[in-house]
Protein backbone atom coordinates (compact mmCIF):
# COMPACT_ATOMS: atom_id res chain seq x y z
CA UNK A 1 -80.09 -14.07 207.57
CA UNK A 2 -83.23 -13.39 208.56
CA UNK A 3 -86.42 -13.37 205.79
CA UNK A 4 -86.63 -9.88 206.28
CA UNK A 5 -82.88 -9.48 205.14
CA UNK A 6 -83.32 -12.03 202.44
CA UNK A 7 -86.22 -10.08 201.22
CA UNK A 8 -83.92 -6.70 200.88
CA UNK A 9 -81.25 -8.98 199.69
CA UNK A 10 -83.58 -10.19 196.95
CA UNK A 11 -84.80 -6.68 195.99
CA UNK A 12 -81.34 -5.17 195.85
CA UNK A 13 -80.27 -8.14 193.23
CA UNK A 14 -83.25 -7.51 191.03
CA UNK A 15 -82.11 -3.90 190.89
CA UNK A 16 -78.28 -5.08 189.89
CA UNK A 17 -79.46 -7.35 187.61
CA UNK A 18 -81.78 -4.72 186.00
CA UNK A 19 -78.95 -2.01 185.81
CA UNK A 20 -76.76 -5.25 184.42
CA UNK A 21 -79.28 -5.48 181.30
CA UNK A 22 -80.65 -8.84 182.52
CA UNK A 23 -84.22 -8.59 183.00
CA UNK A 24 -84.44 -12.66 183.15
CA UNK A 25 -82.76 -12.46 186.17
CA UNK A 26 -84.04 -9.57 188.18
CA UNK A 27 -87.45 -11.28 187.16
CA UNK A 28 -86.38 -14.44 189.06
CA UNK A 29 -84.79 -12.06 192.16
CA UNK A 30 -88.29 -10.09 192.47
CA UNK A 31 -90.59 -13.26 192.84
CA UNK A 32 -88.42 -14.06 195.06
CA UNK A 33 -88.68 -11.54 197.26
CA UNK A 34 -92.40 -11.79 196.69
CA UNK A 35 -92.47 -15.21 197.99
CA UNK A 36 -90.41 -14.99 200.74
CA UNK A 37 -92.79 -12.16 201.55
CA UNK A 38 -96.32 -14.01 200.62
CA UNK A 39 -94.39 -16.86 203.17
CA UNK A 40 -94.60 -14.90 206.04
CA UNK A 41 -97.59 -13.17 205.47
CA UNK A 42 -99.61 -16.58 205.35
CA UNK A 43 -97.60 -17.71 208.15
CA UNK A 44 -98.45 -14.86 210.34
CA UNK A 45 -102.06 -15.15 209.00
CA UNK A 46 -102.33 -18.73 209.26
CA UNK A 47 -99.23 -20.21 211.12
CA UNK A 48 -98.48 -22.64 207.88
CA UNK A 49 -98.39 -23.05 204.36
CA UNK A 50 -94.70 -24.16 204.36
CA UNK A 51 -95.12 -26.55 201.74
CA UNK A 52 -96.48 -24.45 199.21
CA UNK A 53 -94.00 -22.71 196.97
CA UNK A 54 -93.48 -19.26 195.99
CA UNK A 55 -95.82 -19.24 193.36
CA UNK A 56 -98.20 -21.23 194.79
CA UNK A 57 -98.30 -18.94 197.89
CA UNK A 58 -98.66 -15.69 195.39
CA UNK A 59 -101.42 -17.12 193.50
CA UNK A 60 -103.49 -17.73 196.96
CA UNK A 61 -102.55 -13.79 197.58
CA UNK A 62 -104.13 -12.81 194.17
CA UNK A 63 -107.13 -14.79 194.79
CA UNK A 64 -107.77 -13.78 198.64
CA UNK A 65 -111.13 -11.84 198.95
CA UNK A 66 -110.87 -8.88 200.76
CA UNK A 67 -107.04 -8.05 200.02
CA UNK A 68 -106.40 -4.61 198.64
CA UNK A 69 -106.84 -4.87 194.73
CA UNK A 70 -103.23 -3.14 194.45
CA UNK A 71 -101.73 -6.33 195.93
CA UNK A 72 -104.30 -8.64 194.23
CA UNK A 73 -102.76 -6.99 191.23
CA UNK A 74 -99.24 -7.13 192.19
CA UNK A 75 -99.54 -10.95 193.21
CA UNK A 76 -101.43 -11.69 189.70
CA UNK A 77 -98.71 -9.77 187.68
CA UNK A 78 -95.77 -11.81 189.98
CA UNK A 79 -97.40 -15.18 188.54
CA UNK A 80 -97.34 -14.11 184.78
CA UNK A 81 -95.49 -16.18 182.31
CA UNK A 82 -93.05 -14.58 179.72
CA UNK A 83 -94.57 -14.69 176.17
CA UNK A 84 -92.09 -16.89 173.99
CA UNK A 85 -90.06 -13.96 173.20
CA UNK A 86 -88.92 -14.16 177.14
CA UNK A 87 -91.36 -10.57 177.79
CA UNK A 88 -93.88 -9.37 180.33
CA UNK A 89 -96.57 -6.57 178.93
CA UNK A 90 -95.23 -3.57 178.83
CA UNK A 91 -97.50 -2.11 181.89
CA UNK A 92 -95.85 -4.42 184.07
CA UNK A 93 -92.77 -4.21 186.33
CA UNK A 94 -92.24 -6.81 188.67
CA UNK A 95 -90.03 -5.09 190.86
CA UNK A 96 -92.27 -2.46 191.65
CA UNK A 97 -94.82 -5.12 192.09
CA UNK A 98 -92.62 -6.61 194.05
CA UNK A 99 -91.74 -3.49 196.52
CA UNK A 100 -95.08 -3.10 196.78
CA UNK A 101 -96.11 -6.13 198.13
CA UNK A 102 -92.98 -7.24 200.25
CA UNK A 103 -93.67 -3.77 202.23
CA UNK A 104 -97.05 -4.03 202.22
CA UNK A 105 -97.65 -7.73 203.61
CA UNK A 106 -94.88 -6.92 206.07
CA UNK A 107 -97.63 -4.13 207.86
């Protein structure tokens, strides 16, 4: 499977697990995607940053100068941690965010 497949494959379980009533996992399916996606941007951009992880790789995104703010955004929202009571604010969906950015870095 290629990352582009893994990507969709990603998305597509964040949905199910969404529709399934568990937003814990569909959370963990959408950065996911995001990474995979923030991956191959940086590799294309950079030909590395393998040993980064996911999160690592989407905090670099959030803090690149010049990106479009609507991914700086997405990539900042990606990297959020759940309050104690497991929840993101309201305002943010990361599965949009994540959409938004895996079609976006793919460009």
């Amino acid at each position: 499977m290629n990352s582009s497949d893994s990507v969709h494959a990603e998305l597509a379980a964040a949905e199910a697990a969404r529709a399934a009533g568990n937003e814990g996992r569909a959370r963990v399916c959408a950065r996911r995607a995001a990474g995979l996606a923030a991956r191959d941007f940086w590799e294309r951009r950079q030909g590395g940053r393998r040993g980064d992880s996911a999160y690592d790789l989407l905090r670099q995104l959030a803090e690149l100068p010049g990106l479009d703010p609507e991914l700086r955004q997405a990539a900042r929202h990606l990297t959020l941690r759940v309050s104690e009571a497991f929840r993101l604010p309201d305002d943010v969906d990361l599965i949009a965010d994540a959409r938004i950015l895996c079609a976006r870095l793919g460009e």
